[in-house]
Protein backbone atom coordinates (compact mmCIF):
# COMPACT_ATOMS: atom_id res chain seq x y z
CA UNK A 1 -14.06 -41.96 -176.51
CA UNK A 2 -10.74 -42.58 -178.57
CA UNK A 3 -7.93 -39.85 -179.64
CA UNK A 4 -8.88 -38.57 -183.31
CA UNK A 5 -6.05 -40.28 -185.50
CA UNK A 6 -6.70 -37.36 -187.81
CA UNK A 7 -4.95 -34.79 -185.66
CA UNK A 8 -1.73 -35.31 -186.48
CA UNK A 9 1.99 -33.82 -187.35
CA UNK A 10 4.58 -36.25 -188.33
CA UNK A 11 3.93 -39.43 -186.87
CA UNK A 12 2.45 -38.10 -183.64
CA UNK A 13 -1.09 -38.77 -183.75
CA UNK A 14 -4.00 -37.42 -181.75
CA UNK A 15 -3.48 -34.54 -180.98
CA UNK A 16 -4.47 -32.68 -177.86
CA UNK A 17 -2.76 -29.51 -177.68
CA UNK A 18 -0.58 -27.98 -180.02
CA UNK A 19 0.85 -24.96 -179.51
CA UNK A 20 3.99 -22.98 -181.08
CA UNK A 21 6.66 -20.58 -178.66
CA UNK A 22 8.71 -17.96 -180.58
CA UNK A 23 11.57 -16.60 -178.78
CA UNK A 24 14.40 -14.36 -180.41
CA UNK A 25 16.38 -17.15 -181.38
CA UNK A 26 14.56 -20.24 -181.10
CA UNK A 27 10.99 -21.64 -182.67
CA UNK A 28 9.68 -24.69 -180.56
CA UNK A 29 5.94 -26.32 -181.02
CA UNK A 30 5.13 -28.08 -178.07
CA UNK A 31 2.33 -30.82 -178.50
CA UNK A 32 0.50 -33.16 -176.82
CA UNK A 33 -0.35 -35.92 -178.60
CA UNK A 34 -2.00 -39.67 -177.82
CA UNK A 35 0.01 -41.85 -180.56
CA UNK A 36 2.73 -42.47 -182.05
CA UNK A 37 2.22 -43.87 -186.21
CA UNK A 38 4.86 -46.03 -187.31
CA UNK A 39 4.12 -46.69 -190.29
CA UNK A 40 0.62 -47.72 -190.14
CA UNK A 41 0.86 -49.24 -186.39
CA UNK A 42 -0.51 -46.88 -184.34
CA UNK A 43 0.24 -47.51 -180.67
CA UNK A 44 -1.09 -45.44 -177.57
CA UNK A 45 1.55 -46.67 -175.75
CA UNK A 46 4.16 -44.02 -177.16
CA UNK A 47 2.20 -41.15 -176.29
CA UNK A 48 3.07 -37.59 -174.15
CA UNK A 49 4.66 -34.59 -174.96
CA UNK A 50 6.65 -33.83 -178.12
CA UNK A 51 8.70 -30.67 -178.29
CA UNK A 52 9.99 -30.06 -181.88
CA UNK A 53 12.71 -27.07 -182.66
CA UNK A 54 10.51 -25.21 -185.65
CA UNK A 55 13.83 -23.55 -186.38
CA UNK A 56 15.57 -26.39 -187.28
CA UNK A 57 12.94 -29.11 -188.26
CA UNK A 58 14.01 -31.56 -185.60
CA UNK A 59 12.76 -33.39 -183.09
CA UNK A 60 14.47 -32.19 -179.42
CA UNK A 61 12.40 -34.98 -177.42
CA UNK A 62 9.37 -36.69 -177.40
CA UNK A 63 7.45 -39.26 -174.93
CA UNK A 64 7.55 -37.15 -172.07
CA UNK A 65 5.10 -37.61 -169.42
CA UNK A 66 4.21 -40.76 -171.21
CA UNK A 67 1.28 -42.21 -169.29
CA UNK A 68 0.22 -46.37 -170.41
CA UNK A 69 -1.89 -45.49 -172.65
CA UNK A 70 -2.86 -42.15 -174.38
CA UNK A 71 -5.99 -43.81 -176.59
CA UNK A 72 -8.60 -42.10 -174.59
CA UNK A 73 -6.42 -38.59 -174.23
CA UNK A 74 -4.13 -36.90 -171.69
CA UNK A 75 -4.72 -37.41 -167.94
CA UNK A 76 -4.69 -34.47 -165.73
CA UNK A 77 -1.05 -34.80 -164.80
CA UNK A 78 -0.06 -34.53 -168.72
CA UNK A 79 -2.29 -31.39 -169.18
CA UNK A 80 -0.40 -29.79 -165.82
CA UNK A 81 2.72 -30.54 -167.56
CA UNK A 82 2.31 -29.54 -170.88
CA UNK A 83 1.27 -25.99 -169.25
CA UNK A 84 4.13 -26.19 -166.94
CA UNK A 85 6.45 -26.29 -170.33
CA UNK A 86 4.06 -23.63 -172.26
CA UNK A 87 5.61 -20.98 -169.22
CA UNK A 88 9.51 -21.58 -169.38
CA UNK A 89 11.63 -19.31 -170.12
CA UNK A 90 13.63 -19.97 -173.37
CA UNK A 91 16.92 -20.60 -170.80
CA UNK A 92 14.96 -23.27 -168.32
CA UNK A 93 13.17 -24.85 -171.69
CA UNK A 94 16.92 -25.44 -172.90
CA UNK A 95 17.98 -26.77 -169.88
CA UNK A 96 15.20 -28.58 -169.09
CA UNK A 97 15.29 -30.55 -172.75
CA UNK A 98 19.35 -30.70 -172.49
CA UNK A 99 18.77 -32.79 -169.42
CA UNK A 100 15.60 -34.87 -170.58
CA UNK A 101 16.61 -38.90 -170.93
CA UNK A 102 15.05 -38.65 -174.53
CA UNK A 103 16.74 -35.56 -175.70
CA UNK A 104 18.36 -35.89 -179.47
CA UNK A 105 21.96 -34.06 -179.29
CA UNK A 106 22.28 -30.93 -180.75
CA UNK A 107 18.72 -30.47 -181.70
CA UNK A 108 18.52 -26.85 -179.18
């Protein structure tokens, strides 16, 4: 079974999980998709967890826990993680995106 490329937001495709955290000064969705579309090339290879700052329309990181290949969905250790993220406080989400390798300045 493949990733449905219709579950998508941006140019993160197949989604898995998809869920938003509101805190009083900060809106984040957290996803977890299989994908990555660039512009029609759809490779599996790019694939994790996305966190995007719904306050400010950015991207703050993507591709973590990237596994080889998301075509047929997350792996267990993927699904652990993207819960492990869902319960952070707003302080240790900062922190923890601040220090991520793929973190774009300045977007939390």
């Amino acid at each position: 079974m493949s990733i449905d490329l219709n579950k998508k937001i941006g140019p993160y495709v197949g989604l898995s999980k998809d869920e938003t955290r509101k805190f009083p000064k900060l809106k984040v969705r957290i996803i977890l998709y299989g994908a990555y579309n660039a512009m029609g090339l759809i490779g599996s290879e790019c694939n994790g967890i996305v966190i995007l700052n719904d306050t400010k329309r950015q991207v703050v990181l993507d591709e973590h826990c990237r596994i080889s290949s998301g075509w047929f969905g997350p792996d267990n250790s993927q699904i652990a993680e993207f819960n492990r993220i869902m319960a952070l406080s707003e302080a240790d989400l900062i922190v923890f995106c601040r220090s991520h390798k793929r973190y774009r300045e300045g977007s939390i």
